[in-house]
Protein backbone atom coordinates (compact mmCIF):
# COMPACT_ATOMS: atom_id res chain seq x y z
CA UNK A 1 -27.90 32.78 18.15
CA UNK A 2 -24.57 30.84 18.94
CA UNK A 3 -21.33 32.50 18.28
CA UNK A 4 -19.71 31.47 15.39
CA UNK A 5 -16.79 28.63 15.65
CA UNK A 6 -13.09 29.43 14.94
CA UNK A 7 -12.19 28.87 11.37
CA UNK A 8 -11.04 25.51 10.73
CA UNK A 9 -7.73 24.90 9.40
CA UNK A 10 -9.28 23.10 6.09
CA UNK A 11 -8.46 19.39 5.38
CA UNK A 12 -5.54 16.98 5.51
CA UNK A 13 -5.89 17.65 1.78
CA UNK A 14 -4.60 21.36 1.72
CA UNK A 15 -2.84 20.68 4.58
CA UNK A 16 0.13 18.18 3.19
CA UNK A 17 0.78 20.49 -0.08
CA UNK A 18 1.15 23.30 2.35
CA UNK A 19 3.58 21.33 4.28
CA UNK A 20 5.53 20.25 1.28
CA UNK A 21 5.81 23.73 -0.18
CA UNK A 22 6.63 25.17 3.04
CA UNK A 23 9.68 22.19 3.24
CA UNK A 24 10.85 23.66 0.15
CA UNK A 25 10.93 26.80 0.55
CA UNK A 26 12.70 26.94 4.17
CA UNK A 27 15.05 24.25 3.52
CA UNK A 28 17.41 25.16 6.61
CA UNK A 29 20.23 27.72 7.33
CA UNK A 30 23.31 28.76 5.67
CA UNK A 31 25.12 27.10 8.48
CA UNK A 32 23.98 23.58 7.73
CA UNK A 33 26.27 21.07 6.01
CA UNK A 34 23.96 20.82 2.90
CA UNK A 35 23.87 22.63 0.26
CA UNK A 36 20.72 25.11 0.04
CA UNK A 37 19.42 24.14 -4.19
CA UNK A 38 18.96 27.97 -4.47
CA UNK A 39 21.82 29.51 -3.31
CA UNK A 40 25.31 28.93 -5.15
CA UNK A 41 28.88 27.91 -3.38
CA UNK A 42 29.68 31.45 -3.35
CA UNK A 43 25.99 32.76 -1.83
CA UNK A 44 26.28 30.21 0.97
CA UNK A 45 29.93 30.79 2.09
CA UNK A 46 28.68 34.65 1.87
CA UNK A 47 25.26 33.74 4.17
CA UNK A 48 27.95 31.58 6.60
CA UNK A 49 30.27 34.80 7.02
CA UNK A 50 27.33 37.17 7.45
CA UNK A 51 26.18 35.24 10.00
CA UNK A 52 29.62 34.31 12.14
CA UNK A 53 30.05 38.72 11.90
CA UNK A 54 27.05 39.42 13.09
CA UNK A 55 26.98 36.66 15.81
CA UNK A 56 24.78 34.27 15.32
CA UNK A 57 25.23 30.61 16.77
CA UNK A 58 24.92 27.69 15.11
CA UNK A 59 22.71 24.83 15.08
CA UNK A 60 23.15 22.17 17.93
CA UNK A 61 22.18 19.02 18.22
CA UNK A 62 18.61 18.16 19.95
CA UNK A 63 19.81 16.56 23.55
CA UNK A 64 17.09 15.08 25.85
CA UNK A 65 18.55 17.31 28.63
CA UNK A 66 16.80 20.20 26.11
CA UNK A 67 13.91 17.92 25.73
CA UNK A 68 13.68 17.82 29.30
CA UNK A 69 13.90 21.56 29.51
CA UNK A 70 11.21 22.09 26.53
CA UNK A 71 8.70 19.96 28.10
CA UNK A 72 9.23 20.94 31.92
CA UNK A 73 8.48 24.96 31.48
CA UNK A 74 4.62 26.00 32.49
CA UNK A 75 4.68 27.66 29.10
CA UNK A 76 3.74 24.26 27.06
CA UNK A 77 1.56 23.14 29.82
CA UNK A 78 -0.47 26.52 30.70
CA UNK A 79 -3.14 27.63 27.84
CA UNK A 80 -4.03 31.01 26.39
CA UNK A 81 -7.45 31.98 27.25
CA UNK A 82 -8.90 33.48 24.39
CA UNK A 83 -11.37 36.09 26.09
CA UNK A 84 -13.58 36.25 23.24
CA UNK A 85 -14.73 32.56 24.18
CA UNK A 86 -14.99 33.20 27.60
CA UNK A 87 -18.22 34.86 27.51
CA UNK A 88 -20.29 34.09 24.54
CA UNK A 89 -23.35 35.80 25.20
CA UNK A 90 -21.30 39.25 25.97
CA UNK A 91 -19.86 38.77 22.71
CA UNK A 92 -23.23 38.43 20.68
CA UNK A 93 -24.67 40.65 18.90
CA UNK A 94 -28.22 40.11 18.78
């Protein structure tokens, strides 16, 4: 018997109302220049305060010297090896 496959993610077509919900609901950080739709003037300054007390940076902007950094580290380029996969008759239960 062949182990069974990891569960697919499901199709483009659950996939792109996912993504839209999920662009709605996390629509960025108090600290942005726009206006979150569901938090009022007075919630956002309070978010933007909350955050400068308590230390939090801001956003920057996306540089290709960060690119550079991003896509230079081993992590990105080394893969997790799942051990379960490694050895698929050890993990059968026949």
């Amino acid at each position: 018997m062949l182990p069974v496959a990891p569960a697919d993610p499901g199709p483009p077509l659950l996939q792109v109302p996912i993504a839209l919900i999920s662009f709605a609901i996390f629509p960025g950080l108090p600290t942005d220049k726009a206006r979150i739709w569901w938090l009022s003037a007075e919630e956002q300054e309070l978010a933007r305060k909350r955050m400068r007390d308590d230390g939090v940076a801001g956003t920057k902007k996306i540089t290709i010297k960060g690119m550079l950094k991003i896509f230079s580290g081993w992590h990105l380029w080394v893969p997790v090896r799942d051990p379960a996969l490694a050895s698929p008759v050890a993990s059968c239960s026949c």
